[in-house]
Protein backbone atom coordinates (compact mmCIF):
# COMPACT_ATOMS: atom_id res chain seq x y z
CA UNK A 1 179.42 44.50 -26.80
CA UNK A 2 180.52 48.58 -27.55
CA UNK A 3 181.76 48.29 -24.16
CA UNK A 4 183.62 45.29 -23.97
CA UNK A 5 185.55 46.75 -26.96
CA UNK A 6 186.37 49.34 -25.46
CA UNK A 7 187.63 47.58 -22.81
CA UNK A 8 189.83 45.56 -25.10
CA UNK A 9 190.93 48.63 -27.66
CA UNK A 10 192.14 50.91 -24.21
CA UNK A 11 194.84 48.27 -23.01
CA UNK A 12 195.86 47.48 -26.60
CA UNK A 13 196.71 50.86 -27.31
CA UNK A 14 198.28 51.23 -23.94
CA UNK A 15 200.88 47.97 -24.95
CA UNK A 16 201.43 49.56 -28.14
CA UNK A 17 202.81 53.07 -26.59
CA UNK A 18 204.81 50.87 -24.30
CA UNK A 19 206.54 49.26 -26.72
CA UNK A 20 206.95 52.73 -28.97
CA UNK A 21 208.50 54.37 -25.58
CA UNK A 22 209.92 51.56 -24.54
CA UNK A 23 211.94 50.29 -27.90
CA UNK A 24 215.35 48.18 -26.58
CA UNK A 25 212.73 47.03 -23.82
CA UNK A 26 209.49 45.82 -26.21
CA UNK A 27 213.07 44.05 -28.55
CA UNK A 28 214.12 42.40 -25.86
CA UNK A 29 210.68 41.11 -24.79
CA UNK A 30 209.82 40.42 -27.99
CA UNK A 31 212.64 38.10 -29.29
CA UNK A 32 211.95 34.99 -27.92
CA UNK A 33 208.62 35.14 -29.49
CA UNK A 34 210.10 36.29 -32.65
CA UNK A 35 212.39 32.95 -33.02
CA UNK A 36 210.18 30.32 -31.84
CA UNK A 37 207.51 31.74 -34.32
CA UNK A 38 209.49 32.10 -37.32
CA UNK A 39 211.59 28.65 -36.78
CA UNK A 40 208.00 26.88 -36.90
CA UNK A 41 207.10 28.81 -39.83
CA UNK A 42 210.29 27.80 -41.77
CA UNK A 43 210.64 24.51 -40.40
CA UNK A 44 206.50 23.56 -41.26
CA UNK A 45 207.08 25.53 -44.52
CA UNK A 46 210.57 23.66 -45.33
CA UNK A 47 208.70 20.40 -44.53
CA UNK A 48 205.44 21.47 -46.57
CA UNK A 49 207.33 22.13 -49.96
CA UNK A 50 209.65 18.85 -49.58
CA UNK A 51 206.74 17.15 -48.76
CA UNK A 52 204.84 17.97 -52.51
CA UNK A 53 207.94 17.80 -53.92
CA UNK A 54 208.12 14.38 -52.88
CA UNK A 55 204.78 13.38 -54.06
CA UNK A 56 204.96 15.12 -57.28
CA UNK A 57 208.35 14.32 -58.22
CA UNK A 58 209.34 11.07 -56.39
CA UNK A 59 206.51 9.30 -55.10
CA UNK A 60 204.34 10.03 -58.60
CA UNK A 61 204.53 6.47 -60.09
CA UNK A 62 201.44 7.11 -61.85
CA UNK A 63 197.72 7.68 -61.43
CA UNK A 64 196.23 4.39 -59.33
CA UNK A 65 199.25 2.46 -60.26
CA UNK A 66 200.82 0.47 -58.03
CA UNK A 67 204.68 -1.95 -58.97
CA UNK A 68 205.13 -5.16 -58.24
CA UNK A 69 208.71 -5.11 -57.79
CA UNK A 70 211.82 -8.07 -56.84
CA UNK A 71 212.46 -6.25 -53.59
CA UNK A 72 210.11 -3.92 -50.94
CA UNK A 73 210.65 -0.75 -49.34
CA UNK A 74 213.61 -1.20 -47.04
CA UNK A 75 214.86 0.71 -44.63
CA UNK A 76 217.76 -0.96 -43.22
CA UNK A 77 220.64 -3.11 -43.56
CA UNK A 78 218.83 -6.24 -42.27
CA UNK A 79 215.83 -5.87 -44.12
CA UNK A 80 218.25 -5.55 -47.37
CA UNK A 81 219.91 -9.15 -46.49
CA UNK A 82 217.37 -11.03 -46.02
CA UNK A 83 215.86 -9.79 -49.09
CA UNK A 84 218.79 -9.98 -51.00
CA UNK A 85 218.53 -13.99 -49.66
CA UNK A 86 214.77 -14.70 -49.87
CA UNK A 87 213.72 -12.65 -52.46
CA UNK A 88 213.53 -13.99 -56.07
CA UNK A 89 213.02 -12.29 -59.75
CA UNK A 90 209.73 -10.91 -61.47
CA UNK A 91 210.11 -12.99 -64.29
CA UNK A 92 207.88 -12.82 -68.00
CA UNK A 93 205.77 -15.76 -66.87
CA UNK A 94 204.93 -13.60 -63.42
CA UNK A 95 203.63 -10.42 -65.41
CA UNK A 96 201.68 -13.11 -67.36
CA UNK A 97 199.88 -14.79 -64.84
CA UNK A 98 199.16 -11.23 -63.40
CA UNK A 99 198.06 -10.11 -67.18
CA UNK A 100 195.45 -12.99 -67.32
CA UNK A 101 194.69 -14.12 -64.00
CA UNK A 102 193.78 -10.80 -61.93
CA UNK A 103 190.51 -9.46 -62.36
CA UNK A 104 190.63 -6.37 -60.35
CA UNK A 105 192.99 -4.50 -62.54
CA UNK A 106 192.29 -1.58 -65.49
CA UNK A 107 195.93 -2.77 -66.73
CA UNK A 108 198.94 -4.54 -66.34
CA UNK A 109 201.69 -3.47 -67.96
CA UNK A 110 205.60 -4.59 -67.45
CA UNK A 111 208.51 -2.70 -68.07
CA UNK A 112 212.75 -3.20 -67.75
CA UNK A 113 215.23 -0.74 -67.54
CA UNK A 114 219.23 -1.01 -68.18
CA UNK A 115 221.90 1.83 -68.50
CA UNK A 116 223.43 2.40 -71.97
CA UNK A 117 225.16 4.62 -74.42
CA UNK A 118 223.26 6.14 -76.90
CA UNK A 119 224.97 8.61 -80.55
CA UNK A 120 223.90 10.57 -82.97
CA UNK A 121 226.86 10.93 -85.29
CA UNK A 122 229.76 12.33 -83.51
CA UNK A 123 227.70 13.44 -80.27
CA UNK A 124 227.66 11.03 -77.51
CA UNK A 125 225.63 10.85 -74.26
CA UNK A 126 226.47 7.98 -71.59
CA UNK A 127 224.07 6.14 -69.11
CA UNK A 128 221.17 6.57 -70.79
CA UNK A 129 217.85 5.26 -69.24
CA UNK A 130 216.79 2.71 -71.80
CA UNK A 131 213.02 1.22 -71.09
CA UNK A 132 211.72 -1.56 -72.22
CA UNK A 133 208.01 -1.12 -72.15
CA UNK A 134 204.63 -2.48 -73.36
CA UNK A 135 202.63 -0.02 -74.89
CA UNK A 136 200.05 0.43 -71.92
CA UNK A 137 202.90 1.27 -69.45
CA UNK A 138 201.98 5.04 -71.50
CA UNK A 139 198.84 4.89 -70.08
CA UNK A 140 199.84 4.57 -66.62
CA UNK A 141 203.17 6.49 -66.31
CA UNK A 142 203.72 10.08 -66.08
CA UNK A 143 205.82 10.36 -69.10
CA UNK A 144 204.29 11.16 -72.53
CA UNK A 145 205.07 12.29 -75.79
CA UNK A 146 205.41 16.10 -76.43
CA UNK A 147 205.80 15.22 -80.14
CA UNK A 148 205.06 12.07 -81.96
CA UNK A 149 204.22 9.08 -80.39
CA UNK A 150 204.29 6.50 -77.52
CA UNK A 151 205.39 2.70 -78.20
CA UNK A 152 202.73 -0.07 -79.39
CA UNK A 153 201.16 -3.08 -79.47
CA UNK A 154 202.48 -3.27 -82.99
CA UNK A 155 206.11 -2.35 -82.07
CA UNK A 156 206.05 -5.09 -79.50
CA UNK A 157 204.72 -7.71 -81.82
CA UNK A 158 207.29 -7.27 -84.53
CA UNK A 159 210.18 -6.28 -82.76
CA UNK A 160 210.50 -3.07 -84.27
CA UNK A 161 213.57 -0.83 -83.35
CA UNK A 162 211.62 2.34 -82.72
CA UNK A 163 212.20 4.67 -79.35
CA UNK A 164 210.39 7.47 -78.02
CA UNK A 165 213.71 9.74 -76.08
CA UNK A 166 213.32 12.02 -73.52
CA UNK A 167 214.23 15.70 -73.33
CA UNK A 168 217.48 15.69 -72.34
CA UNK A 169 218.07 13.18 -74.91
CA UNK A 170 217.26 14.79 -77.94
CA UNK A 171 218.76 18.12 -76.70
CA UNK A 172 221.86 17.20 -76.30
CA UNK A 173 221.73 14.78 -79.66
CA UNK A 174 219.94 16.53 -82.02
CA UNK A 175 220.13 20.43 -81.11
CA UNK A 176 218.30 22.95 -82.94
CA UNK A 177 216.50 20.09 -84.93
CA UNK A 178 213.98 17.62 -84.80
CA UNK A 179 214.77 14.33 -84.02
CA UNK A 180 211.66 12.65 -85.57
CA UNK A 181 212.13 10.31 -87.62
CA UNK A 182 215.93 10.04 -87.84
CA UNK A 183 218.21 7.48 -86.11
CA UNK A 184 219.58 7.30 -83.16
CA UNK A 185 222.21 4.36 -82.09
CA UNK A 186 221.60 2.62 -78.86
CA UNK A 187 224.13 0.67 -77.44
CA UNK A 188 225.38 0.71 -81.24
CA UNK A 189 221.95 -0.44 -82.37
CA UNK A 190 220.12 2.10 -85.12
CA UNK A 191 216.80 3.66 -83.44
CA UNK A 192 213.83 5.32 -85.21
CA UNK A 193 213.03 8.11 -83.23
CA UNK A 194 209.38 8.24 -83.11
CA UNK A 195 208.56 10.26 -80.21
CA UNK A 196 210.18 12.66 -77.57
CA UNK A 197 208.60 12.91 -74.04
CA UNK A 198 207.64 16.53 -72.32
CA UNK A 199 210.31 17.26 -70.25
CA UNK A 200 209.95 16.00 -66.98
CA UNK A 201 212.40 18.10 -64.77
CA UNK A 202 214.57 17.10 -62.25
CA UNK A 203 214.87 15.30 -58.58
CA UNK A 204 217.20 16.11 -56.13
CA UNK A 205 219.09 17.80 -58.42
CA UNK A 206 219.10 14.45 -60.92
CA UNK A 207 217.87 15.05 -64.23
CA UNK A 208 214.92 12.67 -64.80
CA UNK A 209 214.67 13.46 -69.07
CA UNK A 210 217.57 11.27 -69.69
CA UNK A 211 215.55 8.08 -71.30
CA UNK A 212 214.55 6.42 -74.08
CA UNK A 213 211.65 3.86 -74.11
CA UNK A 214 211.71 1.11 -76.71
CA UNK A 215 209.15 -1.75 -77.36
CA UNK A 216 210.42 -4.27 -74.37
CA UNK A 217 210.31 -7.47 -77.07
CA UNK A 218 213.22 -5.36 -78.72
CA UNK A 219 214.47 -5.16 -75.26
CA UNK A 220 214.78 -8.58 -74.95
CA UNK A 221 216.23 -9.68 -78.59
CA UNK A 222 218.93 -7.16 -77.21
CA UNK A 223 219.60 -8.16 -74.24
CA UNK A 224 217.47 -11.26 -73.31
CA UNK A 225 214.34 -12.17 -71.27
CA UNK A 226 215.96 -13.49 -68.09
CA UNK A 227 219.17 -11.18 -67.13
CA UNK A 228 217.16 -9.18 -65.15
CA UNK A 229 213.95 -8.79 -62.56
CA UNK A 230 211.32 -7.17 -64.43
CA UNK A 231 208.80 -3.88 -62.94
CA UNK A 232 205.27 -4.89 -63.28
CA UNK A 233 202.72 -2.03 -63.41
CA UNK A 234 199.22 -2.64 -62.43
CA UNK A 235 196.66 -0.19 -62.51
CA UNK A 236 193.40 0.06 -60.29
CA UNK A 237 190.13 1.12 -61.78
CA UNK A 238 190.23 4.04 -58.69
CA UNK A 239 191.27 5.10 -55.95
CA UNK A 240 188.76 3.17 -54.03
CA UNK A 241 190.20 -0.09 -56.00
CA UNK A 242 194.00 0.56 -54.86
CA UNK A 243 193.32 -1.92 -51.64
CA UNK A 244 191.50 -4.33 -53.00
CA UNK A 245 193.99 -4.79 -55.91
CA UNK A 246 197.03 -4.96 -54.29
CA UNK A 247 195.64 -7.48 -51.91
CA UNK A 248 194.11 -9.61 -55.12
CA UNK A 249 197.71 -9.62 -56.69
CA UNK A 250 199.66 -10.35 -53.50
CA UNK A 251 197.54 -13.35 -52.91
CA UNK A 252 198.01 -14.48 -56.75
CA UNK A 253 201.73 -13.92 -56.12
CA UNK A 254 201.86 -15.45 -53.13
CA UNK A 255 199.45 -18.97 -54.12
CA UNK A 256 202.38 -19.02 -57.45
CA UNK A 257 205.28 -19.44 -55.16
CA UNK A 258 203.58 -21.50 -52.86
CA UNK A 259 204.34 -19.27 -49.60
CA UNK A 260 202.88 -21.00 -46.89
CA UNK A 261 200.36 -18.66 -43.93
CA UNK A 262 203.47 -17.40 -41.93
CA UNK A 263 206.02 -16.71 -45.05
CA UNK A 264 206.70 -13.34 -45.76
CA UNK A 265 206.27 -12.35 -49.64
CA UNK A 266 209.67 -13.00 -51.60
CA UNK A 267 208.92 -10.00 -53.64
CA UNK A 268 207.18 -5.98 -52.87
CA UNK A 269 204.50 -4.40 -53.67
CA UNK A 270 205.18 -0.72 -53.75
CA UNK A 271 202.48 2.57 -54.18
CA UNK A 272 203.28 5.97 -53.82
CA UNK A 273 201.42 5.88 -50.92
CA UNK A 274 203.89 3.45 -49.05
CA UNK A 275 206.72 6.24 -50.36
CA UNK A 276 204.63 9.02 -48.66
CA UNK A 277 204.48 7.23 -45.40
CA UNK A 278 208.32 6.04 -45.41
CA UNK A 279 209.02 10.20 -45.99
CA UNK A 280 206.26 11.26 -43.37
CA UNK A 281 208.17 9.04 -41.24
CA UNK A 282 211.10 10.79 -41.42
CA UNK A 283 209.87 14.49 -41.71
CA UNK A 284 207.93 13.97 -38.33
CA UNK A 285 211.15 12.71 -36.87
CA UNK A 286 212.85 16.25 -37.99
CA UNK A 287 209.94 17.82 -37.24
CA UNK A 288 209.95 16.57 -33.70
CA UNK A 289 213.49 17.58 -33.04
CA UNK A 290 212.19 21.18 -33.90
CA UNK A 291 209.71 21.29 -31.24
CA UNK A 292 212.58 21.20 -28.35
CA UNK A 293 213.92 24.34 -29.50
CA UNK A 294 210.77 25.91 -30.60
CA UNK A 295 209.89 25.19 -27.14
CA UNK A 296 212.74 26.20 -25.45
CA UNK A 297 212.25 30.04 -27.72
CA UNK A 298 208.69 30.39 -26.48
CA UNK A 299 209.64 29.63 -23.11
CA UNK A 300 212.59 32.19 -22.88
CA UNK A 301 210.23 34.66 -24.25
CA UNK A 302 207.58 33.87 -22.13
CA UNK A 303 209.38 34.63 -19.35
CA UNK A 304 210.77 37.91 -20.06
CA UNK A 305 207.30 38.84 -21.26
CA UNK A 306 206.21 38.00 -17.52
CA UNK A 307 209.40 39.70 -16.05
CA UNK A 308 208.27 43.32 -17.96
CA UNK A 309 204.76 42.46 -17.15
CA UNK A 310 205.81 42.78 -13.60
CA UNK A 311 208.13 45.71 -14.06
CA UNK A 312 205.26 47.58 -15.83
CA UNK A 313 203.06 46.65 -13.14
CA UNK A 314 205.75 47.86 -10.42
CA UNK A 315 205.80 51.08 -12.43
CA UNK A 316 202.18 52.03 -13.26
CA UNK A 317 201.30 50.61 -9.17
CA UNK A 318 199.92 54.65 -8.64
CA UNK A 319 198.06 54.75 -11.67
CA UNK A 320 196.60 51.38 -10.55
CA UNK A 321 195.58 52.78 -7.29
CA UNK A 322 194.04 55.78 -8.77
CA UNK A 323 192.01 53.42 -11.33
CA UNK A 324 190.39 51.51 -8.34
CA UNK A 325 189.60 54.76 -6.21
CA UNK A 326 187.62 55.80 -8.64
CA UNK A 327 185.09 52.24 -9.20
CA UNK A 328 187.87 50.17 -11.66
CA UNK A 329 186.87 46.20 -10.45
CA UNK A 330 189.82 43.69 -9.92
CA UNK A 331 188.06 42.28 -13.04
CA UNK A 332 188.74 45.29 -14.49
CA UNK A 333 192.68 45.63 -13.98
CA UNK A 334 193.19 41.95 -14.51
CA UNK A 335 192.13 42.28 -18.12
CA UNK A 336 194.08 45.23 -18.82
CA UNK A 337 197.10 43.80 -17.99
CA UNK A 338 196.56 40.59 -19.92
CA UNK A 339 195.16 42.10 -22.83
CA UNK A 340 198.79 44.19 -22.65
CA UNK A 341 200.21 41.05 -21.88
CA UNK A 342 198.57 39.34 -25.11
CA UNK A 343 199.09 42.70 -27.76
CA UNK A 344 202.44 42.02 -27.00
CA UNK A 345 202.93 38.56 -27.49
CA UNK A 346 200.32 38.77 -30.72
CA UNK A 347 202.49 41.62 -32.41
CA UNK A 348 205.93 39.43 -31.52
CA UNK A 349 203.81 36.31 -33.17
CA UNK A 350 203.18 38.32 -36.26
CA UNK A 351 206.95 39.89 -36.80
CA UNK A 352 207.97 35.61 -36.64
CA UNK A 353 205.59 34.65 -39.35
CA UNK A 354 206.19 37.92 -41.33
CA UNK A 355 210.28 37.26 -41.29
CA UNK A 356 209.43 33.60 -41.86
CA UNK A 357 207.24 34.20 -44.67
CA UNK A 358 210.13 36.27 -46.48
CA UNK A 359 213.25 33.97 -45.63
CA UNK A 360 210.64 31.02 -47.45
CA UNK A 361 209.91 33.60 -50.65
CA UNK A 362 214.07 34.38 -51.07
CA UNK A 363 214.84 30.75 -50.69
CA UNK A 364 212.11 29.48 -53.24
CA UNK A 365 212.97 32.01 -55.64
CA UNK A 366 217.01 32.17 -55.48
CA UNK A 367 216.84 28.41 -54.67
CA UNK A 368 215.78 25.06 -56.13
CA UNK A 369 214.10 24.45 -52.72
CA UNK A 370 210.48 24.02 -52.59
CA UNK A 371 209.12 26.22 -49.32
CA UNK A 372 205.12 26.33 -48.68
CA UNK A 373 203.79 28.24 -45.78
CA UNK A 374 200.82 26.60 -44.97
CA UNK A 375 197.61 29.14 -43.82
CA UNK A 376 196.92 26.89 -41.05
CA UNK A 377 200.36 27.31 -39.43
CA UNK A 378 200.13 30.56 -39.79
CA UNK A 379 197.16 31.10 -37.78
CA UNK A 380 198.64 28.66 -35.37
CA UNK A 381 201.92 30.54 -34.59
CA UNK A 382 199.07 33.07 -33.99
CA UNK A 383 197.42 31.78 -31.35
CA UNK A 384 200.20 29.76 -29.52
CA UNK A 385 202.35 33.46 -28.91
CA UNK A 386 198.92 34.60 -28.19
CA UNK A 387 198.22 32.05 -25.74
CA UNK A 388 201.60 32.19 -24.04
CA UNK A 389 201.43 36.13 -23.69
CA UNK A 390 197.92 35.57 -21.75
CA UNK A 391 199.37 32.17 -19.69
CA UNK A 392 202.12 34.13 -18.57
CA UNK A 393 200.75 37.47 -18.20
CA UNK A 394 198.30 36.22 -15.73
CA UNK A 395 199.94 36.18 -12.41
CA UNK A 396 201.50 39.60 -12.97
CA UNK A 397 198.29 40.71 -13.87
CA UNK A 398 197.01 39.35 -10.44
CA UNK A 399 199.31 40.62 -9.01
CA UNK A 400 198.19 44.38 -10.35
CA UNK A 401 194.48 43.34 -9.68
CA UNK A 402 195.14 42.74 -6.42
CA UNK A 403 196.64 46.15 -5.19
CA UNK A 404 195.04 47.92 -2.05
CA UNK A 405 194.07 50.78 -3.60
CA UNK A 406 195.35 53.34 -0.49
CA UNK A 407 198.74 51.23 -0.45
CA UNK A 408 198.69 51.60 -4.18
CA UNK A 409 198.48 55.72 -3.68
CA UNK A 410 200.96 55.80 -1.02
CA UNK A 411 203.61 54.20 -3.50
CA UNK A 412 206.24 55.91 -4.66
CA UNK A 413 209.15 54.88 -7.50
């Protein structure tokens, strides 16, 4: 084992004192590796950090909660016009007979949203995010009260004209005070404001603490109970439940608008986890765009790494002839030149991830982008410039290994 390191730490050294004497050279060899490593390393880490983003921000509708919703996920033109013609409202007597007829559920909640203005005095702030809610939908969604209180049961039953705001809300309405308990005038209705919601932060750049939730039977003495499809929120008792209750209320959906065996549901059923997959989708599209010109780095750089493996080889031919006169094995020679041969490509493999791994810590901290270097890749950019120094470092290396020694004396630069 002492030996065989040895055997190993000799050649290393040897590629390292190349490259120090051989600077422009050991740049130039070097470069393609550098690029293909560090444009995985952003690309994987650009990907990684939209991809939490996503599911933290985006695709969070809540913890086992799934929406039954007027329209699916769609993805294209066609799929919108045929919806647009097939599909039909979630209606009050829908979330009912999901309320009381599914048996799978921890909840089932419904909620209703509309754009509106909303004053405080003299200060005005325009499409505001007004939710109609029942009071469980605060059990489910990722909103909740940083002071005061959510909506009830209570609210609901008697109409009440209470809101809980978000944060942009009250900042902008009620600075340097607190809004508790004073009025606020929705669509030039008075509010009690009993509750404002931890901020929430923003996506893509879209503030998401714009809101205010009311008790959605107010909602509808506003506005009315049929002007618009309603969100219905069910909640699964786990993870392990998600499956089994979406399935329970498609086929509940599905048996109250008598939709025969081949009819396609006239309304979605959306999770985060549908969300995830449409984004996967597309990040493994733009992730396999990136593996043409990753590609096409590692092979430029693999092939000057063979070209100066050959030119070393050319140049060191005596020293390779004195080596086998005095008992070195083909064996021998063949690993010293790929061991040089993979120092190389190792050390160009680390400068990629080490210049990727700084370009991802300016951008996330100058930026708003999320960028996450994943371990994994790390060690992966590892071992594929690792890989590619040995794969093409072996037929120079043959080539050394395979020197006559006496021919090998005999030659002269």
């Amino acid at each position: 084992m002492a030996k065989k390191r040895i055997l190993l730490r000799e050649p290393a050294q040897v590629a390292i004192e190349t490259m120090r004497a051989h600077k422009l050279r050991s740049f130039l060899m070097l470069l393609g590796i550098v690029l293909s490593v560090s444009t995985l390393i952003i690309v994987v880490a650009l990907i990684e950090g939209t991809n939490q983003y996503i599911a933290d921000k985006v695709a969070n509708i809540g913890s086992n909660v799934f929406l039954v919703h007027q329209f699916p996920l769609i993805t294209d033109t066609e799929q919108f016009v045929k919806a647009q013609r097939r599909n039909r409202k979630i209606t009050w007597e829908d979330f009912e007979a999901m309320r009381d007829g599914l048996k799978l559920p921890k909840a089932v909640g419904v909620e209703v949203r509309t754009f509106v203005k909303a004053r405080n005095g003299q200060e005005n702030m325009d499409d505001v995010n007004v939710r109609g809610v029942t009071a469980n939908i605060g059990e489910m969604d990722i909103e909740e009260p940083a002071t005061g209180r959510y909506i009830t049961d209570f609210d609901n039953e008697h109409r009440s004209e209470v809101t809980m705001i978000g944060a942009d809300v009250a900042k902008r309405l009620y600075p340097n005070q607190d809004p508790i308990g004073q009025q606020i005038m929705i669509d030039s209705r008075p509010f009690e404001i009993v509750g404002v919601a931890k901020p929430v932060g923003t996506v893509l750049g879209q503030s998401q603490d714009g809101f205010a939730y009311v008790p959605i039977q107010t909602f509808f003495k506003m506005y009315g109970a049929q002007t618009q499809s309603l969100s219905v929120n069910i909640q699964a008792r786990g993870p392990e439940w998600m499956e089994r209750t979406q399935e329970e209320t498609r086929m509940l959906m599905r048996n109250r608008r008598h939709l025969g065996p081949h009819d396609e549901d006239n309304f979605g059923i959306l999770a985060s986890a549908g969300l995830l997959d449409l984004w996967h989708n597309l990040t493994g599209a733009i992730a396999s765009s990136m593996v043409g010109i990753v590609s096409v780095f590692l092979l430029i750089g693999a092939i000057v790494i063979m070209n100066v493996m050959l030119a070393s080889v050319t140049e060191r031919t005596r020293e390779i002839g004195v080596r086998k006169s005095v008992g070195a094995r083909k064996s021998d020679i063949l690993m010293q030149f790929l061991v040089e041969a993979a120092t190389m490509s190792l050390i160009g493999g680390a400068i990629g991830v080490s210049f990727a791994y700084f370009v991802a810590l300016v951008v996330r901290n100058a930026t708003s982008v999320r960028m996450v270097v994943p371990v994994f890749w790390v060690f992966f950019a590892l071992v594929v410039s690792t890989s590619v120094g040995v794969i093409f470092g072996l037929y120079p290396a043959r080539k050394a290994a395979r020197l006559d020694p006496i021919e090998a004396l005999r030659f002269e630069m």
